[in-house]
C-alpha atoms as a PDB file:
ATOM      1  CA  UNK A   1      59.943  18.628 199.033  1.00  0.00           C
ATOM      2  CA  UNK A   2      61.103  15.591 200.649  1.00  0.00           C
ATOM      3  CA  UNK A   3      59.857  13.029 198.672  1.00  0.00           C
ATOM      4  CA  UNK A   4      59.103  13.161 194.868  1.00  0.00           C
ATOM      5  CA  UNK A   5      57.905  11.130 192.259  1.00  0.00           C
ATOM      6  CA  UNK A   6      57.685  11.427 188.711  1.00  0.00           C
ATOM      7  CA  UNK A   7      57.377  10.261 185.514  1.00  0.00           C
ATOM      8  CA  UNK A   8      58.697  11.515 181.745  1.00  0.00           C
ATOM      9  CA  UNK A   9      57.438  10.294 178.634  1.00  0.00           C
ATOM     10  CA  UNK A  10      55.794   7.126 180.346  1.00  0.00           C
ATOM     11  CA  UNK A  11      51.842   7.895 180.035  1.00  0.00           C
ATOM     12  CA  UNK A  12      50.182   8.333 176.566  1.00  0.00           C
ATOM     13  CA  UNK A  13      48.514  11.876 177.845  1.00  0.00           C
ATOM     14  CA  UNK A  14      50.932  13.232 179.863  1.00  0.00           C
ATOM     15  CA  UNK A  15      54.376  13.711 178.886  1.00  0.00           C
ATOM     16  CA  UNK A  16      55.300  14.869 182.465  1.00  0.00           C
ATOM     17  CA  UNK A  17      53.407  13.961 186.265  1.00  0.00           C
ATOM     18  CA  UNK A  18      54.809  14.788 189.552  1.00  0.00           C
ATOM     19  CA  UNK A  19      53.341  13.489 192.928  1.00  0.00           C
ATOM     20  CA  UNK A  20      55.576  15.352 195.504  1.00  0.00           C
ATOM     21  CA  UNK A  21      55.321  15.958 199.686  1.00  0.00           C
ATOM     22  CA  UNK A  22      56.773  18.481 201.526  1.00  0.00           C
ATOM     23  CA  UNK A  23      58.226  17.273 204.963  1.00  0.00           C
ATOM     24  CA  UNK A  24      58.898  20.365 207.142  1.00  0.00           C
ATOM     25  CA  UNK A  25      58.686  21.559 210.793  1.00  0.00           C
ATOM     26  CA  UNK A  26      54.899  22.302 211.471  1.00  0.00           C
ATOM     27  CA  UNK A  27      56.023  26.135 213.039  1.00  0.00           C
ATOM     28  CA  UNK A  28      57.793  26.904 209.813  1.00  0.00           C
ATOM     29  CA  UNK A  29      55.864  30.043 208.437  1.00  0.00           C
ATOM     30  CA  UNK A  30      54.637  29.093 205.200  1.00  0.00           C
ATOM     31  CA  UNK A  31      52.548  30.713 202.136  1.00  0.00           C
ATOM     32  CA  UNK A  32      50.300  28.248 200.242  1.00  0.00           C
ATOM     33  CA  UNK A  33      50.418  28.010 196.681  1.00  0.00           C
ATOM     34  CA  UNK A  34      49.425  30.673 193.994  1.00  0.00           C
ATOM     35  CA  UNK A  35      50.790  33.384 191.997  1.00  0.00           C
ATOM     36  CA  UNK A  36      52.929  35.432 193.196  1.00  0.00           C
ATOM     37  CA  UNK A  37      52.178  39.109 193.441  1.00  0.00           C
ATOM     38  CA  UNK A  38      55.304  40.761 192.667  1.00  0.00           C
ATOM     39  CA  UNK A  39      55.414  37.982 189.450  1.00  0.00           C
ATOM     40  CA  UNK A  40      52.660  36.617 188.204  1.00  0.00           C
ATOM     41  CA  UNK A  41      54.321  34.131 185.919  1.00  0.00           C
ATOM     42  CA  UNK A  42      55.142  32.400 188.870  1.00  0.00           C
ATOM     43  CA  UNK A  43      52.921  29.734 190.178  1.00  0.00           C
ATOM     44  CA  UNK A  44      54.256  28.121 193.665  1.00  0.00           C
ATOM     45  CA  UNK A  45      54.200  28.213 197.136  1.00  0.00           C
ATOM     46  CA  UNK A  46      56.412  30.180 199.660  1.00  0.00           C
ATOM     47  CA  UNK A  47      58.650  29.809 202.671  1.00  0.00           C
ATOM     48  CA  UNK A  48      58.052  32.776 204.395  1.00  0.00           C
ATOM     49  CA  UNK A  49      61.359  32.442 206.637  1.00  0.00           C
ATOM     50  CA  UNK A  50      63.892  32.120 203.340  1.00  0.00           C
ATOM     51  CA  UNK A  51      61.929  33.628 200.941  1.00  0.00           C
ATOM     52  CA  UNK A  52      62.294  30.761 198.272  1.00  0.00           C
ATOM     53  CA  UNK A  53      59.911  27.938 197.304  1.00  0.00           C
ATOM     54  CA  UNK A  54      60.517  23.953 197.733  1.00  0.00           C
ATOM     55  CA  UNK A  55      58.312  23.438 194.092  1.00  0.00           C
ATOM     56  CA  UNK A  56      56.856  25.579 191.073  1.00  0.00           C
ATOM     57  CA  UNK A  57      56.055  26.458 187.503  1.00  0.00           C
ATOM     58  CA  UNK A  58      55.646  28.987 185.512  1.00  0.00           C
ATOM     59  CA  UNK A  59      52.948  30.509 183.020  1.00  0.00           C
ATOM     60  CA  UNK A  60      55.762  29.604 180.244  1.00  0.00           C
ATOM     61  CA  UNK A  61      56.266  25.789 180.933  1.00  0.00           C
ATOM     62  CA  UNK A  62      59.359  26.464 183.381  1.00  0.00           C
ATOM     63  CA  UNK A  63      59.526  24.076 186.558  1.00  0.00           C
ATOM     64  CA  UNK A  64      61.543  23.101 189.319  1.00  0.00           C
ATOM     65  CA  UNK A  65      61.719  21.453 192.903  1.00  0.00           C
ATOM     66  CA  UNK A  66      64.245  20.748 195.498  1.00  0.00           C
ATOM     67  CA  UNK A  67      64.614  18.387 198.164  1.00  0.00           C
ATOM     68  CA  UNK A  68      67.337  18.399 200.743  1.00  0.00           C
ATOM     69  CA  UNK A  69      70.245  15.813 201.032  1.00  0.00           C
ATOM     70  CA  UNK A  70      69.986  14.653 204.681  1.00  0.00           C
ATOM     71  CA  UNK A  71      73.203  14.764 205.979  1.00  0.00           C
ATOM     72  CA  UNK A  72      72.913  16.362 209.332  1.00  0.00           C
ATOM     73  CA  UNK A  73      76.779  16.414 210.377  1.00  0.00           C
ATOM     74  CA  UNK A  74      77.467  18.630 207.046  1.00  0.00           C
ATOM     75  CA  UNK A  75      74.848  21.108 207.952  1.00  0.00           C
ATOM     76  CA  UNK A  76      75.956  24.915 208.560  1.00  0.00           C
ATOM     77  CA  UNK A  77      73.108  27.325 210.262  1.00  0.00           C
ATOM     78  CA  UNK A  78      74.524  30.050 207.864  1.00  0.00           C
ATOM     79  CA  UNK A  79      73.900  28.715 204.647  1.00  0.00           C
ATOM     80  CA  UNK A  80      71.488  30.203 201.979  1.00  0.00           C
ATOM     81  CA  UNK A  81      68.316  29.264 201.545  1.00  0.00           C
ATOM     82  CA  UNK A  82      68.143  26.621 199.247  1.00  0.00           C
ATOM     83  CA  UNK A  83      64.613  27.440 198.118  1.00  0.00           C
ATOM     84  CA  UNK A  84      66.145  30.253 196.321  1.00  0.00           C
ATOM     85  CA  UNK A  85      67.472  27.536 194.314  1.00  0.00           C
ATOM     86  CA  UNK A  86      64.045  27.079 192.643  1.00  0.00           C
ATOM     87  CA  UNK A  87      62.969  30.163 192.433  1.00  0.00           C
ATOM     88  CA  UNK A  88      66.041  31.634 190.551  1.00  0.00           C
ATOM     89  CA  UNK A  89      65.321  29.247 188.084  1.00  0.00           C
ATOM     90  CA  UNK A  90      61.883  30.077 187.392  1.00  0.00           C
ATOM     91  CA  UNK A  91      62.870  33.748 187.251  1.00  0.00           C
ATOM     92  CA  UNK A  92      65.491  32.536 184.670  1.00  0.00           C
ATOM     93  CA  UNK A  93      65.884  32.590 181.029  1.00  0.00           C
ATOM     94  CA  UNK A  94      68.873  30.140 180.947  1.00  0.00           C
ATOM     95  CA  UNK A  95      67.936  26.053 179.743  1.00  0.00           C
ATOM     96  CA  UNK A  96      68.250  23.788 182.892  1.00  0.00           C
ATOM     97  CA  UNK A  97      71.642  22.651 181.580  1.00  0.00           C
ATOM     98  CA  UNK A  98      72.831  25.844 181.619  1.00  0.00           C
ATOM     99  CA  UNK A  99      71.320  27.526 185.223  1.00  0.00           C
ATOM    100  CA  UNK A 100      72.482  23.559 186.887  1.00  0.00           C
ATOM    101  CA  UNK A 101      76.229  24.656 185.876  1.00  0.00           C
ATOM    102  CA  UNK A 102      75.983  27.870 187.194  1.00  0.00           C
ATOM    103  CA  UNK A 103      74.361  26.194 190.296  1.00  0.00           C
ATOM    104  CA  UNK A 104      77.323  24.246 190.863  1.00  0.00           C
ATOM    105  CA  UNK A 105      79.530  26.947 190.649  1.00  0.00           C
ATOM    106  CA  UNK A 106      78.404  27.961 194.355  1.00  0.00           C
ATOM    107  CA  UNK A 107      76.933  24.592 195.669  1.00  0.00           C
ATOM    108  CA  UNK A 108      79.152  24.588 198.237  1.00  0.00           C
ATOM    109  CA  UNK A 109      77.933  27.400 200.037  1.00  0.00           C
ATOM    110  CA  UNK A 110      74.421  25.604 200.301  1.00  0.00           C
ATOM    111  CA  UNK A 111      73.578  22.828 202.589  1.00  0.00           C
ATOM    112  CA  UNK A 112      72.775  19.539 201.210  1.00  0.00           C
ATOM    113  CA  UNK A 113      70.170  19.457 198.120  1.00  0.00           C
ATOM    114  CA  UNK A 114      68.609  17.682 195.162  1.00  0.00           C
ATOM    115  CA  UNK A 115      67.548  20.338 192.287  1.00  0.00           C
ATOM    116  CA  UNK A 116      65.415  18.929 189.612  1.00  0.00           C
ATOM    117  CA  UNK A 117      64.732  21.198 186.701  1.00  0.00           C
ATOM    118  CA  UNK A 118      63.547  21.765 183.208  1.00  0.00           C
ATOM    119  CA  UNK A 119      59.904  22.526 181.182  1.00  0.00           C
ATOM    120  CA  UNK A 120      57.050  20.701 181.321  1.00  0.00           C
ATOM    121  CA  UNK A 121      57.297  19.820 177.705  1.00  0.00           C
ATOM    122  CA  UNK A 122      61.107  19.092 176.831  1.00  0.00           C
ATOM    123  CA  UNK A 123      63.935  18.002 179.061  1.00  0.00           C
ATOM    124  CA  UNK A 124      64.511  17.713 182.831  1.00  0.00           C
ATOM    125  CA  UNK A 125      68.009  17.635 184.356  1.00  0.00           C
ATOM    126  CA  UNK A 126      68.824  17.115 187.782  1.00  0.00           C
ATOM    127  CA  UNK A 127      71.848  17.981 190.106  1.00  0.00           C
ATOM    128  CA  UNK A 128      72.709  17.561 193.451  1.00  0.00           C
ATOM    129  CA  UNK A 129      75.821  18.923 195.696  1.00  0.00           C
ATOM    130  CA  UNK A 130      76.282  15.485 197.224  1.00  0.00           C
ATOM    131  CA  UNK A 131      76.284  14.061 193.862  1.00  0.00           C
ATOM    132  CA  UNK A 132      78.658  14.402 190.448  1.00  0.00           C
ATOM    133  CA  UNK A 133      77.716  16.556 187.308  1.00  0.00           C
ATOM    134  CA  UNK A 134      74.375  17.840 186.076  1.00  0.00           C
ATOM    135  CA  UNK A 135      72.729  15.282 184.287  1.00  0.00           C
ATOM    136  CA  UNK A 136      69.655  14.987 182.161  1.00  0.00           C
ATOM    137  CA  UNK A 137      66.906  12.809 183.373  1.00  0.00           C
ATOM    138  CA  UNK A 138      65.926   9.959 181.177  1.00  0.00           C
ATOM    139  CA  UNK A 139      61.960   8.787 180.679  1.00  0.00           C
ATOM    140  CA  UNK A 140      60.624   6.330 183.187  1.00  0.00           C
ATOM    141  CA  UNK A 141      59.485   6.700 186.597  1.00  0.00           C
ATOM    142  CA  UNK A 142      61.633   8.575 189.105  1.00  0.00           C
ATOM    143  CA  UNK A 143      61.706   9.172 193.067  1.00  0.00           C
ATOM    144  CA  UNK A 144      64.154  10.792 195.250  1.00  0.00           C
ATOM    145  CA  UNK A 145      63.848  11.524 198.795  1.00  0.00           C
ATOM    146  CA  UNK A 146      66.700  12.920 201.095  1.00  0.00           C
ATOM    147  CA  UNK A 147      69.778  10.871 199.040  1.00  0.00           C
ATOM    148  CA  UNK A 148      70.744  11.199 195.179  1.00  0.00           C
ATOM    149  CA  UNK A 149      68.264  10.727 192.456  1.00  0.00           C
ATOM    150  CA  UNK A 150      66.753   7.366 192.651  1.00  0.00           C
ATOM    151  CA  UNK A 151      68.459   6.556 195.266  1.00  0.00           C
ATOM    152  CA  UNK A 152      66.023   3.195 196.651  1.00  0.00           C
ATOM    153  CA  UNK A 153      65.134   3.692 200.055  1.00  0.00           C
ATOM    154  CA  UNK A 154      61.974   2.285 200.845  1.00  0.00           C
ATOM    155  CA  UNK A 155      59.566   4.828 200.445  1.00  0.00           C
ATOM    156  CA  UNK A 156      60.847   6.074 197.064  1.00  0.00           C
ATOM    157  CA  UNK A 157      60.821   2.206 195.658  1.00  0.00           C
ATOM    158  CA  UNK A 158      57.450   2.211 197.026  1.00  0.00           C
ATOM    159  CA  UNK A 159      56.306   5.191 195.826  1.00  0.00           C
ATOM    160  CA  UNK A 160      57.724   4.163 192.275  1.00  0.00           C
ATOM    161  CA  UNK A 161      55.445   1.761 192.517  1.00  0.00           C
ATOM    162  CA  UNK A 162      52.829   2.655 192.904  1.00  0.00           C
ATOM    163  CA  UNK A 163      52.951   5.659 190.384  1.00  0.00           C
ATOM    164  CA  UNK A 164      54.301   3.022 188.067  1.00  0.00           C
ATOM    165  CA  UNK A 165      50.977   1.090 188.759  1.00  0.00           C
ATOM    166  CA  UNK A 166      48.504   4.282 188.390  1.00  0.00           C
ATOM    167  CA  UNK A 167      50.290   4.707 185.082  1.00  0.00           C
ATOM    168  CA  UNK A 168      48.954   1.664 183.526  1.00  0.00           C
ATOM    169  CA  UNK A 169      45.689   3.168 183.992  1.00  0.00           C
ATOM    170  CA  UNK A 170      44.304   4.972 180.572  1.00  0.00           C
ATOM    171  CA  UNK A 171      42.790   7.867 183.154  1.00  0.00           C
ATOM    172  CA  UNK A 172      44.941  10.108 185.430  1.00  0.00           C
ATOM    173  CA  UNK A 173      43.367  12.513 187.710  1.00  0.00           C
ATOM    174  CA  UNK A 174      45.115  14.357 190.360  1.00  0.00           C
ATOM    175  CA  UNK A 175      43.225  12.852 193.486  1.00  0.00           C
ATOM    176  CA  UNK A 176      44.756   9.465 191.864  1.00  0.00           C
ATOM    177  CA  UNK A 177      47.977  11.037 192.617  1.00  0.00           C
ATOM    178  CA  UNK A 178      47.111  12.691 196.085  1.00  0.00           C
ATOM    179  CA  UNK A 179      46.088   9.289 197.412  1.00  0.00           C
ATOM    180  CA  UNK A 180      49.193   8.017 196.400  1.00  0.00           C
ATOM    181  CA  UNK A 181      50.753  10.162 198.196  1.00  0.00           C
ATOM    182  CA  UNK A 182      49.108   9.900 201.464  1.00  0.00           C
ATOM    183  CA  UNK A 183      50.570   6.320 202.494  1.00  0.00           C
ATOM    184  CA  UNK A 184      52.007   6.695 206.171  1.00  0.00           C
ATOM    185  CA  UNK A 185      53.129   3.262 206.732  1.00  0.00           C
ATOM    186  CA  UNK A 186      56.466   3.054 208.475  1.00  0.00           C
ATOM    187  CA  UNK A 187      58.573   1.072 206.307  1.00  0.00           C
ATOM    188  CA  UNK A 188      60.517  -1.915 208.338  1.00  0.00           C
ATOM    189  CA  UNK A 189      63.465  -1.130 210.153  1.00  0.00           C
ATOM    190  CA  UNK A 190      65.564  -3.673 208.745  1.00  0.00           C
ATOM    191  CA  UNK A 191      65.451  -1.778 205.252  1.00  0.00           C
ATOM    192  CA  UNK A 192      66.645   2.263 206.552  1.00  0.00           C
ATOM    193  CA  UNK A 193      69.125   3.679 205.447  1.00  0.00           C
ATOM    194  CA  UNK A 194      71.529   5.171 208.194  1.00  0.00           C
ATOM    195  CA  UNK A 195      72.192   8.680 207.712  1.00  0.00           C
ATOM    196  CA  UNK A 196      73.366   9.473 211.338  1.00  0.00           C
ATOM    197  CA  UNK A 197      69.757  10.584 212.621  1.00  0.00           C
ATOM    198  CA  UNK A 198      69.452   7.884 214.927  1.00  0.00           C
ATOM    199  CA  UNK A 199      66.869   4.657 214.205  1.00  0.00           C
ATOM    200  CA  UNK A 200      64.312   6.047 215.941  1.00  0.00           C
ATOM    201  CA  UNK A 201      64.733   9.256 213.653  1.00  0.00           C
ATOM    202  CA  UNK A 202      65.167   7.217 210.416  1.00  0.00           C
ATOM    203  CA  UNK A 203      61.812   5.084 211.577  1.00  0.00           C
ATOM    204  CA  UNK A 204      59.628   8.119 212.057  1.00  0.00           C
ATOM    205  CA  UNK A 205      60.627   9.321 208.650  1.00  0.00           C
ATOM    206  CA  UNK A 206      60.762   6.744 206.345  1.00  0.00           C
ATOM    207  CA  UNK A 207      56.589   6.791 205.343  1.00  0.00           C
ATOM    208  CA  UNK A 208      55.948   8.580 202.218  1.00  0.00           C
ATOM    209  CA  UNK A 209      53.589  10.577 204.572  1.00  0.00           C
ATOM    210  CA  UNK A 210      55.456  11.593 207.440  1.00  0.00           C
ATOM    211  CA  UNK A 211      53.126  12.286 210.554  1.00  0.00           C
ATOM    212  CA  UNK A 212      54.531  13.537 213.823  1.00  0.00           C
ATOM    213  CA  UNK A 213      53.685  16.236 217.070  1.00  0.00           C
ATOM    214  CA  UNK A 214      56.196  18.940 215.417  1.00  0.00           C
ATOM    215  CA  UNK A 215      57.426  17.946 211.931  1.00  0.00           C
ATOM    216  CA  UNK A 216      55.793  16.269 209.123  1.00  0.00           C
ATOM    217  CA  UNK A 217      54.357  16.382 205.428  1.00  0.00           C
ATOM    218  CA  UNK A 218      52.524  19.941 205.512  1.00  0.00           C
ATOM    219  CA  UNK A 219      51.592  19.608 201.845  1.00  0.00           C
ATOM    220  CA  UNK A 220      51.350  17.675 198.547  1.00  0.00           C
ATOM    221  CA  UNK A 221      51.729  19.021 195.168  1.00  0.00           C
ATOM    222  CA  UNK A 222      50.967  16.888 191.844  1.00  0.00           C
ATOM    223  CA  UNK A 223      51.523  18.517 188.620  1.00  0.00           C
ATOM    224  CA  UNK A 224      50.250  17.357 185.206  1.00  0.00           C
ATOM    225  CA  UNK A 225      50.916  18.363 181.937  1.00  0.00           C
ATOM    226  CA  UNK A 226      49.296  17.376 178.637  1.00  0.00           C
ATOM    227  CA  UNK A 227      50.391  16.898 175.202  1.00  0.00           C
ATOM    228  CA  UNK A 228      48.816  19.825 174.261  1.00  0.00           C
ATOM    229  CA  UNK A 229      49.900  21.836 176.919  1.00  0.00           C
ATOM    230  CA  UNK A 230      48.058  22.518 179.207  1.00  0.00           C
ATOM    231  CA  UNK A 231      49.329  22.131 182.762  1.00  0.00           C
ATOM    232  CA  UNK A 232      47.630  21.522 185.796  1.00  0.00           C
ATOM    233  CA  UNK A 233      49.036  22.192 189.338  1.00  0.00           C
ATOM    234  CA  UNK A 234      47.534  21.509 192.436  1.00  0.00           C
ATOM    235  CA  UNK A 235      48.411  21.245 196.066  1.00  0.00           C
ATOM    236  CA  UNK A 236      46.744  20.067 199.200  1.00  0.00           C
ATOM    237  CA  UNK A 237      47.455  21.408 202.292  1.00  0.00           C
ATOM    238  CA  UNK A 238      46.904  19.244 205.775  1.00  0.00           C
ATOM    239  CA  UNK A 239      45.396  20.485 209.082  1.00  0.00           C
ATOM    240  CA  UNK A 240      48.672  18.740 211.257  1.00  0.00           C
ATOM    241  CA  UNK A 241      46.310  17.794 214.346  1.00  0.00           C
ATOM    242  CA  UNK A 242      43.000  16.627 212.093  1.00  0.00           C
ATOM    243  CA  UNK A 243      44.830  15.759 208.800  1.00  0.00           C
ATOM    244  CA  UNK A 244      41.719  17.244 207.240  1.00  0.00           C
ATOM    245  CA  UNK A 245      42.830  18.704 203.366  1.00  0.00           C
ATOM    246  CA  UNK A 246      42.100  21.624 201.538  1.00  0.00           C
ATOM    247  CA  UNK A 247      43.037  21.721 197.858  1.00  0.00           C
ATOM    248  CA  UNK A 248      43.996  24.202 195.314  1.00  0.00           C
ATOM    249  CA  UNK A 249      43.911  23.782 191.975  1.00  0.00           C
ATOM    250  CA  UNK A 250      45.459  25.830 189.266  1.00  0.00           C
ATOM    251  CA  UNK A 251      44.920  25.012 185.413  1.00  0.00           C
ATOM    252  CA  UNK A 252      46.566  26.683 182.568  1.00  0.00           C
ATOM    253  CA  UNK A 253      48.090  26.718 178.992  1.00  0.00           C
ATOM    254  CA  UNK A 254      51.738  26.980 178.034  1.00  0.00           C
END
C-alpha cells in the first residue's frame, strides 16, 4: 500500500476501518484478492513477482499491511521482498509486539518500509526501519504514506480528513470508504515533501489516487470490522486506461 488510513476505537460500530491504495507499476504481475489456496485462513491479495502481499487478514482476526518508506538513494535491487513482511505475520502465532521485534532484528536487510500490525479486535502496533522502536498505535484516525506513521504530507492530512468526516456519520458502508479513496487531486507544490524524486516526481504522486501512463493506484482495499466480529474486506481493482472498477467483497466472522 502506499497510502493508508485508519481509524481505532473512533466509530461506535466499528472498532477498526481501513481505507488503503496500492500505488505500484501497472506491469507488476499481480493476483487479486481472495483466499489463498495453499492457506485458506488467509484472505489477501498477491504479488506474483515476490510472492508476499502489500495487505491482509485472516479467518482468526489477524491483519497486517505495509507501505514502503520512499527513500530512493537507500534502495538495494537485492533486498527481500518486503511483502513477505505481511504475510509472515499472518502465518504467525506470535502478538504483533512480539513478530515487530523479531522484524527488527533483520530490518536492515529490507528496503525502506512501514509495517502496521495487530487483530481486528485488540491492539495494533506499528514499526518502521526508518523509524525507532515498535510502538503500539493509539485510537484516533491514522494515515501514513511513504514517511513514518502520521507523518503529514498532504494527502495523508487530507485523507485524515476526510475519514475523520465520514466517521461522524452514524452509517459506514464500504463504497463510503472507496470514494474516499478515489480523490486524484494533485496537492500544491508548495506543500511536498522532498524526498530526492525530483518535483515533478513528488507532484505526480502526491494525490491520494495516483494516476499515470506506467505507475499508479492499481487497487483499493477497505476493511471493516464490527463489535461483534464480523469483518468485512473488500477491494476494488481499476482498469489503468478506463479507470472502470470491479469489486470484491469478502464477509466473515472471527
Amino acid at each position: 500500500m502506499c497510502l493508508v488510513l485508519f481509524s481505532r476505537e473512533s466509530h461506535p460500530d466499528f472498532p477498526l476501518l481501513i481505507a488503503a491504495n496500492r500505488d505500484e507499476f501497472y506491469a507488476r504481475p499481480t493476483e487479486p484478492a481472495g483466499f489463498w489456496e495453499e492457506n485458506r485462513q488467509i484472505l489477501a491479495g498477491r504479488d506474483l513477482l515476490g510472492g508476499g502481499t502489500w495487505m491482509g487478514v485472516s479467518r482468526s482476526g489477524r491483519v497486517a499491511l505495509i507501505t514502503n518508506y520512499r527513500q530512493p538513494s537507500e534502495n538495494r535491487e537485492d533486498a527481500p521482498s518486503r511483502g513477505d513482511l505481511v504475510r509472515d505475520f499472518l502465518e504467525n502465532d506470535l502478538q504483533a509486539e512480539e513478530y515487530l521485534a523479531t522484524v527488527q532484528q533483520k530490518a536492515d536487510k529490507y528496503n525502506g518500509f512501514n509495517l502496521i500490525c495487530g487483530s481486528v479486535s485488540g491492539e495494533m502496533w506499528y514499526y518502521g526501519n526508518f523509524g525507532k522502536e515498535p510502538e503500539p498505535i493509539g485510537p484516533g484516525v491514522h494515515g501514513l504514506s511513504n514517511a513514518l506513521l502520521n507523518t503529514p504530507w498532504p494527502k495523508v492530512e487530507k485523507g485524515r480528513k476526510k475519514l475523520n468526516d465520514l466517521l461522524q456519520k452514524s452509517r459506514i458502508r464500504e463504497k463510503d470508504l472507496f470514494d474516499l479513496l478515489y480523490d486524484d487531486q494533485k496537492a500544491p507544490v508548495e506543500h511536498l515533501p522532498d524526498t530526492g524524486v525530483g518535483k515533478e516526481l513528488e507532484e505526480l504522486l502526491s494525490p491520494m489516487f495516483i494516476k499515470s501512463p506506467q505507475y499508479g493506484s492499481r487497487c483499493s482495499t477497505v476493511l471493516l470490522a464490527d463489535r461483534e466480529g464480523n469483518v468485512t474486506f473488500a477491494e476494488r481493482s481499476y482498469d489503468v486506461v478506463t479507470y472502470e472498477a470491479v469489486t470484491r467483497t469478502f464477509m466473515f466472522a472471527v
